[in-house]
Protein backbone atom coordinates (compact mmCIF):
# COMPACT_ATOMS: atom_id res chain seq x y z
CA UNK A 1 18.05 11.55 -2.27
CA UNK A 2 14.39 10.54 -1.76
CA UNK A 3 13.74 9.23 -5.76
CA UNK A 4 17.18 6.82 -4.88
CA UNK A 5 15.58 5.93 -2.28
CA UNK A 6 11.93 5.19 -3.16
CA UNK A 7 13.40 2.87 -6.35
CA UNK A 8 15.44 0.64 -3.51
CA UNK A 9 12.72 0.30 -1.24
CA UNK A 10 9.55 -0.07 -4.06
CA UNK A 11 10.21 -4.27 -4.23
CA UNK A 12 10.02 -3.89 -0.35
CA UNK A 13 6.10 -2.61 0.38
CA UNK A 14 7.24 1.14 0.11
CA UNK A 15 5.81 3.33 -1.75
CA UNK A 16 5.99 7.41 -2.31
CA UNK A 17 2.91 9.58 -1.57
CA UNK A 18 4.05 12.53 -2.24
CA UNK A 19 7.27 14.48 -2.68
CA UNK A 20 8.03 14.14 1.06
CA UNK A 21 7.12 10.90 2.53
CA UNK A 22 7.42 7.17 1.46
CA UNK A 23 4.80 5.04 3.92
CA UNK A 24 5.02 1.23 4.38
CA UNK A 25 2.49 -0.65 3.03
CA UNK A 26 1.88 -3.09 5.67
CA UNK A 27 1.60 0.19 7.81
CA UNK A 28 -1.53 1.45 6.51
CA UNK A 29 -4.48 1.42 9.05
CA UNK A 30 -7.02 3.45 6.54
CA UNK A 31 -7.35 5.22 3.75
CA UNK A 32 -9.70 8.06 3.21
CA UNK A 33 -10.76 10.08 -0.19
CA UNK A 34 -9.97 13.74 -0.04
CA UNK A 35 -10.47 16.78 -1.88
CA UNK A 36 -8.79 17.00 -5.20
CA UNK A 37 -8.77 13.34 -6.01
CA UNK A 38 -6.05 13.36 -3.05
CA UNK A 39 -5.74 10.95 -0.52
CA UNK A 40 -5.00 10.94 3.43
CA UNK A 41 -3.49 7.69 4.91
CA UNK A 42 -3.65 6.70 8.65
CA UNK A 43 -0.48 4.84 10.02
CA UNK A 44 -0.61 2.22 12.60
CA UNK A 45 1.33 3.63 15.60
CA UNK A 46 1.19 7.41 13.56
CA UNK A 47 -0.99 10.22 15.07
CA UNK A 48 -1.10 12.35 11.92
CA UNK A 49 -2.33 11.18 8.49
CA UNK A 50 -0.48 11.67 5.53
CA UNK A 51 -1.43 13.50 2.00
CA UNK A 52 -1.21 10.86 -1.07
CA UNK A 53 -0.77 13.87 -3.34
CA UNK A 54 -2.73 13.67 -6.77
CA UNK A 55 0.58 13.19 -8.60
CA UNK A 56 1.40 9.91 -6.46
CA UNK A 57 -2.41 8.83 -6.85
CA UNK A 58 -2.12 6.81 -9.12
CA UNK A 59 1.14 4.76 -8.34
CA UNK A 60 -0.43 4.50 -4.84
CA UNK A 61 -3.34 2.80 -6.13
CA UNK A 62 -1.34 0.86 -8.41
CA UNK A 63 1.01 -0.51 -5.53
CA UNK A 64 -2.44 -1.37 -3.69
CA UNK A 65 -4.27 -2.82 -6.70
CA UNK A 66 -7.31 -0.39 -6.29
């Protein structure tokens, strides 16, 4: 399951953005503010950004000390 999986790889750079996706860290080219106090993330080598969803705001931000 994804929450099993998210607490093994959080000492690792991972971190979840929403209920679907985990993202690497070290794998973030940019990240832009969007409606809703959301977040979308642009991956290195991704061509589609990804939704930091406003209930994984603040844990992003926390893993990223912003």
């Amino acid at each position: 399951k994804l929450y099993e999986l998210e607490k093994e790889l959080w000492p690792r750079g991972f971190v979840r953005v929403n209920k679907s996706f985990i993202v690497n860290l070290l794998m973030i080219q940019e990240i832009i503010p969007w409606f809703g106090e959301r977040l979308l993330l642009k991956l290195k080598e991704l061509p589609t950004e990804i939704e930091v969803s406003r209930n994984y705001v603040r844990t992003f931000k926390s893993a990223i000390n912003m």
